[in-house]
PDB file of N, CA and C in Angstrom:
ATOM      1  N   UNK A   1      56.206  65.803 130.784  1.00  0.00           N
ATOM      2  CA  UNK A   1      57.471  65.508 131.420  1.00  0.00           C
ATOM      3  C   UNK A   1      57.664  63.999 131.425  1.00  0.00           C
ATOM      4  N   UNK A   2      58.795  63.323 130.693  1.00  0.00           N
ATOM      5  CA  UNK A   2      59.021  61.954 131.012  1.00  0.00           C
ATOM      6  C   UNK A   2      59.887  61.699 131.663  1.00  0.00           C
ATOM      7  N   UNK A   3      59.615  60.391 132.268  1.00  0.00           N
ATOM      8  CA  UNK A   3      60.463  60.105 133.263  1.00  0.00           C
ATOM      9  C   UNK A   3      61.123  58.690 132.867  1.00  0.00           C
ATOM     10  N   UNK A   4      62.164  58.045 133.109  1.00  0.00           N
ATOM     11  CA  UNK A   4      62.523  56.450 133.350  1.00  0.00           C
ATOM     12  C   UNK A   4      61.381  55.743 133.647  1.00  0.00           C
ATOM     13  N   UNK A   5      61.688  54.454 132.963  1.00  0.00           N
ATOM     14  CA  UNK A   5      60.721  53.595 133.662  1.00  0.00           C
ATOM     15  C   UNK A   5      61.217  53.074 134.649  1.00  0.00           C
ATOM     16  N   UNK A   6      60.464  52.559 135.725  1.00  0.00           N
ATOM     17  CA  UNK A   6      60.631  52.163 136.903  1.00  0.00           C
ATOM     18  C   UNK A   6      61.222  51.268 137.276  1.00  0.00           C
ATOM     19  N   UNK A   7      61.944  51.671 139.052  1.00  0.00           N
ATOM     20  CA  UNK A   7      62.799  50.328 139.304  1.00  0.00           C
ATOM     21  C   UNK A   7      62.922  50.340 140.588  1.00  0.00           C
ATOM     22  N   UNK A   8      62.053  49.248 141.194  1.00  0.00           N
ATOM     23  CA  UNK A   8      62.059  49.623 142.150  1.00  0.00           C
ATOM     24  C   UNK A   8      62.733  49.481 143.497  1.00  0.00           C
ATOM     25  N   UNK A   9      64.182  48.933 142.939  1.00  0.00           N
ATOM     26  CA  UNK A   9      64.642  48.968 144.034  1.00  0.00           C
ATOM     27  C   UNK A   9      65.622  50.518 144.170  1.00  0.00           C
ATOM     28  N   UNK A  10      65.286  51.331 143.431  1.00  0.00           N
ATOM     29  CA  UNK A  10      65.659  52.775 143.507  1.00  0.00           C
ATOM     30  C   UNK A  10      64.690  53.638 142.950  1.00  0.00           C
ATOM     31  N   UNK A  11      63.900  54.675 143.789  1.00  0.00           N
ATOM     32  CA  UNK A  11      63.101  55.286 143.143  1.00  0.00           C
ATOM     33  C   UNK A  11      63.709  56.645 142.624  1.00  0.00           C
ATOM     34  N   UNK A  12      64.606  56.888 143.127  1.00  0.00           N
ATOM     35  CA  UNK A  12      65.339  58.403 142.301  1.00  0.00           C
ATOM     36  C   UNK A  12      65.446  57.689 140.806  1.00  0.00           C
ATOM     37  N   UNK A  13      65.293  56.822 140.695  1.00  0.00           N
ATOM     38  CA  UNK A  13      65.387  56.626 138.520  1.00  0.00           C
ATOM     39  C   UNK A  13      63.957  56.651 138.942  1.00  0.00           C
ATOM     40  N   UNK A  14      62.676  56.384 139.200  1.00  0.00           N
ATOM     41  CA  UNK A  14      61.783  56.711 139.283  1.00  0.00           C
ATOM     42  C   UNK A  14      61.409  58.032 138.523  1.00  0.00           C
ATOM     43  N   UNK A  15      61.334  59.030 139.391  1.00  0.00           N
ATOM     44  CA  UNK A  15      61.393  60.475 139.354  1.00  0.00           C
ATOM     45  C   UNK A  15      62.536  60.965 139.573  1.00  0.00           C
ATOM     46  N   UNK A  16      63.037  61.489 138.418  1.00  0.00           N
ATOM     47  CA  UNK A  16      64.414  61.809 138.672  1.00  0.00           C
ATOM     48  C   UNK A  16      64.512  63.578 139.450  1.00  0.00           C
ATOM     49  N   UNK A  17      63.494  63.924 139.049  1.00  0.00           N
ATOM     50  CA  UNK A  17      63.432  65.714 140.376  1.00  0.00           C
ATOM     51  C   UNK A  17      63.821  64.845 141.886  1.00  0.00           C
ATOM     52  N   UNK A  18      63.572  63.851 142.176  1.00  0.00           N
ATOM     53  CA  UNK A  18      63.966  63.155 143.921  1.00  0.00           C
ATOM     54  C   UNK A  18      64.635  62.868 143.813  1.00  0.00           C
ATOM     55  N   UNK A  19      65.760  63.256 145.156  1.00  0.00           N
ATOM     56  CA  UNK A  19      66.536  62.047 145.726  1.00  0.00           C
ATOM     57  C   UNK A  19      66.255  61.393 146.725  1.00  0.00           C
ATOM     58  N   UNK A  20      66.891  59.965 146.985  1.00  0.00           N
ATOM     59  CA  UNK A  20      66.411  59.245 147.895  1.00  0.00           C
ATOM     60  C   UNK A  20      67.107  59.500 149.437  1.00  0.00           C
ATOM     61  N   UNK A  21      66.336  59.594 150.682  1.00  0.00           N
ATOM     62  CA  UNK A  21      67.047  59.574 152.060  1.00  0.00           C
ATOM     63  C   UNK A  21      67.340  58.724 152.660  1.00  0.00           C
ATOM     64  N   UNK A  22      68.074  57.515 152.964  1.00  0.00           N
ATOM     65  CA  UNK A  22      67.719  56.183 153.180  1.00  0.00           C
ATOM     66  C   UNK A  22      67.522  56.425 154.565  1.00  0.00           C
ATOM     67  N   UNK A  23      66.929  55.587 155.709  1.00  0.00           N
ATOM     68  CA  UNK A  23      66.335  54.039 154.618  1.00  0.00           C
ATOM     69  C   UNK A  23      64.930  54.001 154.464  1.00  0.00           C
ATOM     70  N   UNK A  24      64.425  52.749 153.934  1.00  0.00           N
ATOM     71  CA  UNK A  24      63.517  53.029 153.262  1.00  0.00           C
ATOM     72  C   UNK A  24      62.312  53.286 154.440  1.00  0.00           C
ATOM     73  N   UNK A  25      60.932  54.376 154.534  1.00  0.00           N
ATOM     74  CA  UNK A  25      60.385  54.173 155.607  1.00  0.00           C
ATOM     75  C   UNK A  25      59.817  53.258 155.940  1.00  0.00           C
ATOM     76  N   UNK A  26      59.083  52.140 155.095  1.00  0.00           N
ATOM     77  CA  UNK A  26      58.062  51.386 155.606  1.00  0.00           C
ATOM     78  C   UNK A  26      57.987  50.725 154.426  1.00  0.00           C
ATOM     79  N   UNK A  27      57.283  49.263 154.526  1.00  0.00           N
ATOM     80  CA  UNK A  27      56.911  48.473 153.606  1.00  0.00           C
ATOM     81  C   UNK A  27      55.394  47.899 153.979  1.00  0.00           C
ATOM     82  N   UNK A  28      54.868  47.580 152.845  1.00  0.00           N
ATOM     83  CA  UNK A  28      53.538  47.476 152.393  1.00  0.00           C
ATOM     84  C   UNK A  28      53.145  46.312 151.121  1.00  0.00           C
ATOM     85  N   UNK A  29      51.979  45.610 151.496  1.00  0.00           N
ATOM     86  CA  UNK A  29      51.809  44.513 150.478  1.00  0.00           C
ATOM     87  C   UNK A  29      51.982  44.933 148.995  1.00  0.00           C
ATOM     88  N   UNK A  30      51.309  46.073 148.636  1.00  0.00           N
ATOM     89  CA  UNK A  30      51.922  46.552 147.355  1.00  0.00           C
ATOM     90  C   UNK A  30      52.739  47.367 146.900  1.00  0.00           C
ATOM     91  N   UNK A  31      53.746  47.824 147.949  1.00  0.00           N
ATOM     92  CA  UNK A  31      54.851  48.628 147.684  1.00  0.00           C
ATOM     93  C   UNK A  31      55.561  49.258 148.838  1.00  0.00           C
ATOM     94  N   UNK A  32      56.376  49.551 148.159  1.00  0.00           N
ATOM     95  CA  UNK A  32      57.270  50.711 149.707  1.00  0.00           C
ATOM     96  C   UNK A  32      57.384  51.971 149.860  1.00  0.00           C
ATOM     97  N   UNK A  33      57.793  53.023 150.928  1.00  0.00           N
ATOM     98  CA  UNK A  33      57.168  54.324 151.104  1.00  0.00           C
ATOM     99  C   UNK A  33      58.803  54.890 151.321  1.00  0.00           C
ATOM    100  N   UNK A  34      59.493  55.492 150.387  1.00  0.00           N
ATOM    101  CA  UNK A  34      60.661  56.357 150.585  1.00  0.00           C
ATOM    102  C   UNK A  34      60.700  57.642 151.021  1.00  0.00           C
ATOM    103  N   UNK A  35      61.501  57.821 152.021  1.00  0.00           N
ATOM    104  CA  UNK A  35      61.932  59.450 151.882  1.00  0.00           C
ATOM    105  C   UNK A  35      62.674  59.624 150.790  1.00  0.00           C
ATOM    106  N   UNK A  36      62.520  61.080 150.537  1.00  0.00           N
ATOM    107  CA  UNK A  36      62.783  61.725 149.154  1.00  0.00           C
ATOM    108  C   UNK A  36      62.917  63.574 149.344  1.00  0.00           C
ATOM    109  N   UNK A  37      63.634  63.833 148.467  1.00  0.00           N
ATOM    110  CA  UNK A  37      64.189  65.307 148.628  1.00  0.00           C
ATOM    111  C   UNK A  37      63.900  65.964 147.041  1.00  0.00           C
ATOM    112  N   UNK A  38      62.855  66.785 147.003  1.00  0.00           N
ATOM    113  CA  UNK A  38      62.139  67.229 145.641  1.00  0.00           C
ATOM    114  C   UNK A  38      63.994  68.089 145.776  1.00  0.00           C
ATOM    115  N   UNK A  39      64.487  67.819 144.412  1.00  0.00           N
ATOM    116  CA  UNK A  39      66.056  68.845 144.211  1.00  0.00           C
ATOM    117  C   UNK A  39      65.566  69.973 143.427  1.00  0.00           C
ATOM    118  N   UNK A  40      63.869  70.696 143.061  1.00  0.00           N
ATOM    119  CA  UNK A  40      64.189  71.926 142.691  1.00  0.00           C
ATOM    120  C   UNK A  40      63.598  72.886 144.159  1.00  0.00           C
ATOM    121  N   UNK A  41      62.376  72.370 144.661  1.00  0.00           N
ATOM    122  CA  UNK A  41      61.897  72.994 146.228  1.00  0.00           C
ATOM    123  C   UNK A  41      63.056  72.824 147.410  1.00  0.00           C
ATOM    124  N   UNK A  42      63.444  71.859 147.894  1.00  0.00           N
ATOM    125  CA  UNK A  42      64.345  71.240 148.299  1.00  0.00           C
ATOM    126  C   UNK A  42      63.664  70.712 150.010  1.00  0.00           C
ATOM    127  N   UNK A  43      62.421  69.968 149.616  1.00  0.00           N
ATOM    128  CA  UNK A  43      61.538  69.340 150.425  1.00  0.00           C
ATOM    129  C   UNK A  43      61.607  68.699 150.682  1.00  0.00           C
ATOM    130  N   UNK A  44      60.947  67.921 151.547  1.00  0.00           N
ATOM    131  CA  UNK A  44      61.441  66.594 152.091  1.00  0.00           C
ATOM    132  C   UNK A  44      60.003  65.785 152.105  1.00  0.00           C
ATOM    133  N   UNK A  45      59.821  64.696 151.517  1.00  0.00           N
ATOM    134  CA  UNK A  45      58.464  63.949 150.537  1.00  0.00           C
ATOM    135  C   UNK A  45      58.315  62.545 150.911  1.00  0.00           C
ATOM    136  N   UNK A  46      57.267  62.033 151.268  1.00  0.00           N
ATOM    137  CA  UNK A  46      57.354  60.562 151.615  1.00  0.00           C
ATOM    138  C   UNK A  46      56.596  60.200 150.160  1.00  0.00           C
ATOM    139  N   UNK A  47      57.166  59.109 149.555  1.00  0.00           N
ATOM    140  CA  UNK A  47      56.940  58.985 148.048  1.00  0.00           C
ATOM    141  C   UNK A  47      56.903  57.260 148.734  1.00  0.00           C
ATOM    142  N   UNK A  48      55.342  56.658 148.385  1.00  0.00           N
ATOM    143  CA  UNK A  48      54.856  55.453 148.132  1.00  0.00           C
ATOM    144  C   UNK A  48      54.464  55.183 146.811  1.00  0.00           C
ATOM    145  N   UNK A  49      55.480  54.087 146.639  1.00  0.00           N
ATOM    146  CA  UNK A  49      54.922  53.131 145.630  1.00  0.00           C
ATOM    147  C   UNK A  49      54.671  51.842 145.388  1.00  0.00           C
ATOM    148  N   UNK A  50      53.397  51.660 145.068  1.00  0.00           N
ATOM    149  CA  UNK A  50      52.105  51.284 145.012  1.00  0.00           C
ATOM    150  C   UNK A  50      52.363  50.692 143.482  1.00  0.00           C
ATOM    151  N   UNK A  51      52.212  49.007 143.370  1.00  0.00           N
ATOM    152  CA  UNK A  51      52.806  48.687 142.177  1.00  0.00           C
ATOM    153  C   UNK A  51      50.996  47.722 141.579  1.00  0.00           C
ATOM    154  N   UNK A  52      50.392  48.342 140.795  1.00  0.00           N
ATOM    155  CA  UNK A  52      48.922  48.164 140.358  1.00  0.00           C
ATOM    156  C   UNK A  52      48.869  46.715 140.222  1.00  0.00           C
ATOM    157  N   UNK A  53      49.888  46.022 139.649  1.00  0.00           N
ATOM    158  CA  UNK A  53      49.522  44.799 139.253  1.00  0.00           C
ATOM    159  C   UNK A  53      49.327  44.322 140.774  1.00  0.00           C
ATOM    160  N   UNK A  54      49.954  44.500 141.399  1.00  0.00           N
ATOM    161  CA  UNK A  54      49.629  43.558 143.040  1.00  0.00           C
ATOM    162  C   UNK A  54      48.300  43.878 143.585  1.00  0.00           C
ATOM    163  N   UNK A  55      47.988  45.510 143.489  1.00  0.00           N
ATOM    164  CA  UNK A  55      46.639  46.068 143.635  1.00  0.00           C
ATOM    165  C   UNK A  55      45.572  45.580 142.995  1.00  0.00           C
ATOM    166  N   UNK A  56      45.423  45.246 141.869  1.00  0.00           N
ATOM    167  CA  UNK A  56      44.575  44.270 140.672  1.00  0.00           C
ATOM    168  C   UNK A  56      44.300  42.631 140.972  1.00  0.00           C
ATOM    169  N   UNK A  57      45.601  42.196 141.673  1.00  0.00           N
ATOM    170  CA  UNK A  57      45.593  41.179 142.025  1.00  0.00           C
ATOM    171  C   UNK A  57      44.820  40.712 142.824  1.00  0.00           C
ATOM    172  N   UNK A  58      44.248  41.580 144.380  1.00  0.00           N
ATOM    173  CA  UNK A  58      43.560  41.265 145.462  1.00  0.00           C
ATOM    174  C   UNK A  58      42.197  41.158 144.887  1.00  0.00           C
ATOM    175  N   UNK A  59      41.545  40.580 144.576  1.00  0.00           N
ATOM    176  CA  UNK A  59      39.832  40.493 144.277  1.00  0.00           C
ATOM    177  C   UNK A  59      39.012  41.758 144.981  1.00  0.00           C
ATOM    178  N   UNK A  60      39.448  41.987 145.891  1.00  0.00           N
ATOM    179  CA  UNK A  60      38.546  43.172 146.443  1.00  0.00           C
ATOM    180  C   UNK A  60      38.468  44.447 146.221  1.00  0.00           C
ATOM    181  N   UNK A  61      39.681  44.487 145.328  1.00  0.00           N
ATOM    182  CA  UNK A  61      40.370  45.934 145.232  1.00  0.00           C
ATOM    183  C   UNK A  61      40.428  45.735 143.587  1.00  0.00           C
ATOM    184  N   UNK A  62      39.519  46.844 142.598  1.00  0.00           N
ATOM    185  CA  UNK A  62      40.001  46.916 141.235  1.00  0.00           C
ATOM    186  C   UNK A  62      40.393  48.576 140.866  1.00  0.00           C
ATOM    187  N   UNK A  63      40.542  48.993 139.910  1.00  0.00           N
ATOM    188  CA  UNK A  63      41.024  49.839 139.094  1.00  0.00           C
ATOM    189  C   UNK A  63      39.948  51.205 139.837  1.00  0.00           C
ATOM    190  N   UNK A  64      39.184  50.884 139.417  1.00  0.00           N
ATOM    191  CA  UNK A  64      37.530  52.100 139.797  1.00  0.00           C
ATOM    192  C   UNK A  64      38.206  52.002 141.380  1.00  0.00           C
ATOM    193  N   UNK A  65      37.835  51.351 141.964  1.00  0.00           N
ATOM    194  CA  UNK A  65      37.909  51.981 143.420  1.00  0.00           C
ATOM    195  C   UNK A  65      39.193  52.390 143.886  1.00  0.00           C
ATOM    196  N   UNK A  66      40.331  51.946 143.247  1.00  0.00           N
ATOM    197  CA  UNK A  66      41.469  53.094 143.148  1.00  0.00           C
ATOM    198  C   UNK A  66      41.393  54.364 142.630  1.00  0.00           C
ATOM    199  N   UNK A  67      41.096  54.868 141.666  1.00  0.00           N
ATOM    200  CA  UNK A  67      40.806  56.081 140.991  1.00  0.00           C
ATOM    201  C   UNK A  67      39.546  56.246 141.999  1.00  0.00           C
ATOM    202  N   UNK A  68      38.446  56.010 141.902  1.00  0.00           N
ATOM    203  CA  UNK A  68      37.774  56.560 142.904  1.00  0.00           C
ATOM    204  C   UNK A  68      38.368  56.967 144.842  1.00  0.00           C
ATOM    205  N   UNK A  69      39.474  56.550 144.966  1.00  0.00           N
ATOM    206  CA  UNK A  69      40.143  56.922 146.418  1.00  0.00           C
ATOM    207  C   UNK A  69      40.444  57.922 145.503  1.00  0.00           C
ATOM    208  N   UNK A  70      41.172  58.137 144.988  1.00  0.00           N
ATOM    209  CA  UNK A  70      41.919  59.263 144.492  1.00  0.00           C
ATOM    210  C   UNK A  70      41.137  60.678 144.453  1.00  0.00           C
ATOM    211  N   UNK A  71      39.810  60.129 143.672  1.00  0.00           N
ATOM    212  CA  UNK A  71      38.905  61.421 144.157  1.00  0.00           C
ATOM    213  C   UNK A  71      38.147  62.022 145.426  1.00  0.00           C
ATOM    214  N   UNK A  72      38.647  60.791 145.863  1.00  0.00           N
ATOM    215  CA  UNK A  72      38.255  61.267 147.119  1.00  0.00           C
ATOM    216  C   UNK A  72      39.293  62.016 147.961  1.00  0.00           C
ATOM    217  N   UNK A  73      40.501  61.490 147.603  1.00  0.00           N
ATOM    218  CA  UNK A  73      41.870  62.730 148.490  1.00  0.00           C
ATOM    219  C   UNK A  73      41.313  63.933 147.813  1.00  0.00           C
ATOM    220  N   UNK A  74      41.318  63.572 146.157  1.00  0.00           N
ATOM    221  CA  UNK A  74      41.331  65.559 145.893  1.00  0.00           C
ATOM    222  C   UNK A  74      40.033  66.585 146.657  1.00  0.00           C
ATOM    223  N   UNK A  75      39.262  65.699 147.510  1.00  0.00           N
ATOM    224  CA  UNK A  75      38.447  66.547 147.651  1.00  0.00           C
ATOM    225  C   UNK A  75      38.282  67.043 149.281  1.00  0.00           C
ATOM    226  N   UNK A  76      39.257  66.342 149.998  1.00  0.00           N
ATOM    227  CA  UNK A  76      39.780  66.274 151.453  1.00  0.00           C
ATOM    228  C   UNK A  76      40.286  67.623 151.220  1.00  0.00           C
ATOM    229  N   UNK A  77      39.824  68.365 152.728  1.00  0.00           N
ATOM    230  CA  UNK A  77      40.654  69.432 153.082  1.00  0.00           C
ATOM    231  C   UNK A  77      40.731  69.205 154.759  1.00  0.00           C
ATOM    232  N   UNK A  78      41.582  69.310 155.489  1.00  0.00           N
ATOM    233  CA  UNK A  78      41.600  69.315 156.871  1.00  0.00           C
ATOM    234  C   UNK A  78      42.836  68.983 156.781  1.00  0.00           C
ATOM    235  N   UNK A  79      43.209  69.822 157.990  1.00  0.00           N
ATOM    236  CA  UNK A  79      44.865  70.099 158.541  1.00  0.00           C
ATOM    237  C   UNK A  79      45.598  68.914 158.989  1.00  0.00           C
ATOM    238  N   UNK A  80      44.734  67.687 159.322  1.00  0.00           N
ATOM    239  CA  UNK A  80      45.192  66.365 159.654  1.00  0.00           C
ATOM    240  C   UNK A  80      45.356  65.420 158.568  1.00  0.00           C
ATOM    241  N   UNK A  81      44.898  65.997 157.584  1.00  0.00           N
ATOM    242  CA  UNK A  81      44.831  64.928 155.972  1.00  0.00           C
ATOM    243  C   UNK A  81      45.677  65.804 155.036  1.00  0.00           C
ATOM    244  N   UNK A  82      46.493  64.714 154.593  1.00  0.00           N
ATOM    245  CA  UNK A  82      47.235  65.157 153.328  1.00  0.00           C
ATOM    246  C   UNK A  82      46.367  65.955 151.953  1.00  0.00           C
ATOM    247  N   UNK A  83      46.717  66.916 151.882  1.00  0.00           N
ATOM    248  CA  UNK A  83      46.508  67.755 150.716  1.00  0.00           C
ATOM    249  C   UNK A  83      46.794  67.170 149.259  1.00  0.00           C
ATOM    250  N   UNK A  84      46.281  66.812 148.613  1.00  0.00           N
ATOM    251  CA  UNK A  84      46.004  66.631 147.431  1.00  0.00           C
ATOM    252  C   UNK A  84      46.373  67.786 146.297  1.00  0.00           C
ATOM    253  N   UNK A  85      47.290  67.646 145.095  1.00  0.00           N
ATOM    254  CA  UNK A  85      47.435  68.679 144.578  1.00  0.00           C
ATOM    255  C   UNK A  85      47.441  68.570 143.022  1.00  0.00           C
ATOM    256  N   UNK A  86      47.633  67.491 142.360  1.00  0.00           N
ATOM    257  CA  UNK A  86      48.258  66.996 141.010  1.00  0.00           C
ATOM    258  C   UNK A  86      48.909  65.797 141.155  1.00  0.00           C
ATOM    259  N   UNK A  87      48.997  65.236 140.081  1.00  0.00           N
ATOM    260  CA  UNK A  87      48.672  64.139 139.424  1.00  0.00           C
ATOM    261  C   UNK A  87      49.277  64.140 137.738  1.00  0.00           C
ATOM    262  N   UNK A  88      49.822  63.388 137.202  1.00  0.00           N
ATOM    263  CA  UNK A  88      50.781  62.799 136.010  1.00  0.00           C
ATOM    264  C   UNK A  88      51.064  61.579 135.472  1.00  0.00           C
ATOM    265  N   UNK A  89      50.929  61.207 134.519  1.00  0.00           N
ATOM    266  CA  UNK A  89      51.065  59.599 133.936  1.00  0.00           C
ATOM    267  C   UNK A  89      52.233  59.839 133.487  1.00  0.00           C
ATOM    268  N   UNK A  90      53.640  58.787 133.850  1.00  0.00           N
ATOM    269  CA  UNK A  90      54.651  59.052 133.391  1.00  0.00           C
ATOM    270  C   UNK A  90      54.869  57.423 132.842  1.00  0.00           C
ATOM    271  N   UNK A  91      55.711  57.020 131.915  1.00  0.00           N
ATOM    272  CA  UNK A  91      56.057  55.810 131.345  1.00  0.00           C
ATOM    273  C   UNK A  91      56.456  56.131 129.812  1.00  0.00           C
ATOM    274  N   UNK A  92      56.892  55.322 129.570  1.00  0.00           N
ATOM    275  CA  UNK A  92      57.382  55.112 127.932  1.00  0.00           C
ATOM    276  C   UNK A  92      55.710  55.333 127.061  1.00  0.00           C
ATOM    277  N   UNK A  93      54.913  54.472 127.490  1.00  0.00           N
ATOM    278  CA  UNK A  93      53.435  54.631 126.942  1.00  0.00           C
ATOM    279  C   UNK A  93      52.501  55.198 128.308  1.00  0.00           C
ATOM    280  N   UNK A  94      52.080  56.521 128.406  1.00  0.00           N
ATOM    281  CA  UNK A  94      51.229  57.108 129.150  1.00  0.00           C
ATOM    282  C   UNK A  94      50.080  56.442 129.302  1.00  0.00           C
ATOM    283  N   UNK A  95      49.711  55.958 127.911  1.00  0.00           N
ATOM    284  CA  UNK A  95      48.363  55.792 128.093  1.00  0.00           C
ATOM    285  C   UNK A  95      48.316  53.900 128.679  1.00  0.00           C
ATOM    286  N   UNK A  96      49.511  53.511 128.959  1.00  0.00           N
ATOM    287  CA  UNK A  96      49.236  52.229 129.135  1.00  0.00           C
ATOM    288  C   UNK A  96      48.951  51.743 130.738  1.00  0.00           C
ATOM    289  N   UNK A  97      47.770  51.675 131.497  1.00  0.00           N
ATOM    290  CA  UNK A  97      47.729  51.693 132.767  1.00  0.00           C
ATOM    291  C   UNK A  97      48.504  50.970 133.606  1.00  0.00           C
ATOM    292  N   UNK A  98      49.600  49.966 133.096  1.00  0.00           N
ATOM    293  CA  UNK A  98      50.605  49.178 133.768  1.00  0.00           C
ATOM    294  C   UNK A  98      51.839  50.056 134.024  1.00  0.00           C
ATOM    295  N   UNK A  99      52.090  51.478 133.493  1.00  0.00           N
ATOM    296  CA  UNK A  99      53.047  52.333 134.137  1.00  0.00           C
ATOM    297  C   UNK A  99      52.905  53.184 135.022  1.00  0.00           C
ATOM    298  N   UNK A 100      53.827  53.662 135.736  1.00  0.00           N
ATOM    299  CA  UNK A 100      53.535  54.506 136.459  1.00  0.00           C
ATOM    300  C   UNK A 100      52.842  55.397 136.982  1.00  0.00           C
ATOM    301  N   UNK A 101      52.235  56.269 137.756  1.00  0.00           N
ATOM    302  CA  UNK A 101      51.649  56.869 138.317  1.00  0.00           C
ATOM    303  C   UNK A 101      51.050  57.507 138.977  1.00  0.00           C
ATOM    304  N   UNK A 102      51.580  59.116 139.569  1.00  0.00           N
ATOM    305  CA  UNK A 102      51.983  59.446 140.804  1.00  0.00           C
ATOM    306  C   UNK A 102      51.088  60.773 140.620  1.00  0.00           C
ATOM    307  N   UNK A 103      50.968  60.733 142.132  1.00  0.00           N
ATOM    308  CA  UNK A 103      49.913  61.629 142.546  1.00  0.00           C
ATOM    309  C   UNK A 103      50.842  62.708 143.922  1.00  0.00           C
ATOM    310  N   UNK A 104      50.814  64.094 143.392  1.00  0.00           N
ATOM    311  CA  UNK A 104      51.273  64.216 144.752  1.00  0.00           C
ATOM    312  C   UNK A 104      50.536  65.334 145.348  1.00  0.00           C
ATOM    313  N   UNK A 105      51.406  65.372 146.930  1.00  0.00           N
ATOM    314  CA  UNK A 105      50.207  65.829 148.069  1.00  0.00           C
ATOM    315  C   UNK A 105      51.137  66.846 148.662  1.00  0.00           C
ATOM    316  N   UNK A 106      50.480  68.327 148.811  1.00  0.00           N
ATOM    317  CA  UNK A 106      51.401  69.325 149.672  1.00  0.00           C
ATOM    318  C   UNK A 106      51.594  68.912 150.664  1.00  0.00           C
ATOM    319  N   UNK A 107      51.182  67.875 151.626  1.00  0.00           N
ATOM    320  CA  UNK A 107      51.535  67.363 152.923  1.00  0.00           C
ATOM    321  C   UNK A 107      52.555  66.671 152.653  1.00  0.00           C
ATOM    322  N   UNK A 108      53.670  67.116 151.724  1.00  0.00           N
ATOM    323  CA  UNK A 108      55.167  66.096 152.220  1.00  0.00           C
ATOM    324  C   UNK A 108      54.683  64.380 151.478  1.00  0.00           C
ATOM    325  N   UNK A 109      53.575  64.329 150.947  1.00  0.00           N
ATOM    326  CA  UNK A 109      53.575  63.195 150.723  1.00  0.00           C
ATOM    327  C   UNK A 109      53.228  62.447 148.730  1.00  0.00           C
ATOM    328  N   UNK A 110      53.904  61.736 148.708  1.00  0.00           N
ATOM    329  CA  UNK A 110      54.082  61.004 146.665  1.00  0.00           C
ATOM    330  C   UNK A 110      53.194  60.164 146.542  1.00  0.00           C
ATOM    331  N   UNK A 111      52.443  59.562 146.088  1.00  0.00           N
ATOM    332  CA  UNK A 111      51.762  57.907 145.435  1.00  0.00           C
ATOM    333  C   UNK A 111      52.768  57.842 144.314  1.00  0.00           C
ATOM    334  N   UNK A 112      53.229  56.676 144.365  1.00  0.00           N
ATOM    335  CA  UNK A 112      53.733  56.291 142.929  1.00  0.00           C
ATOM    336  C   UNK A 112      53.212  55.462 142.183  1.00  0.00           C
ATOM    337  N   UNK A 113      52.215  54.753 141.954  1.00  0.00           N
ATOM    338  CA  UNK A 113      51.898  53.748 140.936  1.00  0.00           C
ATOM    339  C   UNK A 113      52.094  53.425 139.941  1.00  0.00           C
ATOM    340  N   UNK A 114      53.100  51.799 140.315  1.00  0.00           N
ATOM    341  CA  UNK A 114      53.500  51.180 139.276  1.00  0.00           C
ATOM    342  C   UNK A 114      52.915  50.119 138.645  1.00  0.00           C
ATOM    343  N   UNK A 115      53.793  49.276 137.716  1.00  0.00           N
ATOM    344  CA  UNK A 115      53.255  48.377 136.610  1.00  0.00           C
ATOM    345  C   UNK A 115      54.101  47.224 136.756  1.00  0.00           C
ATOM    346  N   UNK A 116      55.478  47.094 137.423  1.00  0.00           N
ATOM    347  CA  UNK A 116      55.892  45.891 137.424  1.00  0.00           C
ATOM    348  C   UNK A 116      56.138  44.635 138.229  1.00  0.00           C
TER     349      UNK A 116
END
């Protein structure tokens, strides 16, 4: 499934299955956290995105211990933690780790990780 490349001051070109709810919920050193409305379930999704180059940037934080959080959601189960479900590389080049990249969670909740 491809998607637009990213922009982030609108994430419905993001993922175009969402629309956006304004306003935006929250902001964060490497990105911001939208409400969003999946238009084929018709759910209601908190979709953060999380833009890698800023993540790459902090010395403390690289690539491995991102993907390694990640395995660590998929392996969370408890009624107080977001559910973990799938995962997709979307961009013009998939394989290029500066695009996008979203992870999502049956708890209502998106990662988006971007590249710009």
């Amino acid at each position: 499934m491809a998607h637009t490349p990213v922009n982030v001051s609108s994430p419905v070109k993001i993922i175009g299955d969402f629309e956006v709810i304004p306003p935006t919920l929250g902001v964060g050193s490497f990105g911001k956290v939208w409400k969003v409305r999946n238009k084929t379930d018709k759910c209601d999704y908190a979709l953060k995105e999380i833009c890698i180059t800023k993540v790459l940037a902090n010395s403390d934080y690289n690539l491995t211990l991102l993907f390694e959080e990640v395995r660590v959601l998929q392996a969370l189960n408890h009624p107080n933690i977001v559910r973990y479900h799938t995962s997709w590389v979307e961009g013009p080049d998939s394989e290029d780790i500066d695009k996008k990249w979203i992870i999502r969670n049956s708890g209502r909740y998106v990662v988006n990780m971007c590249g710009n």
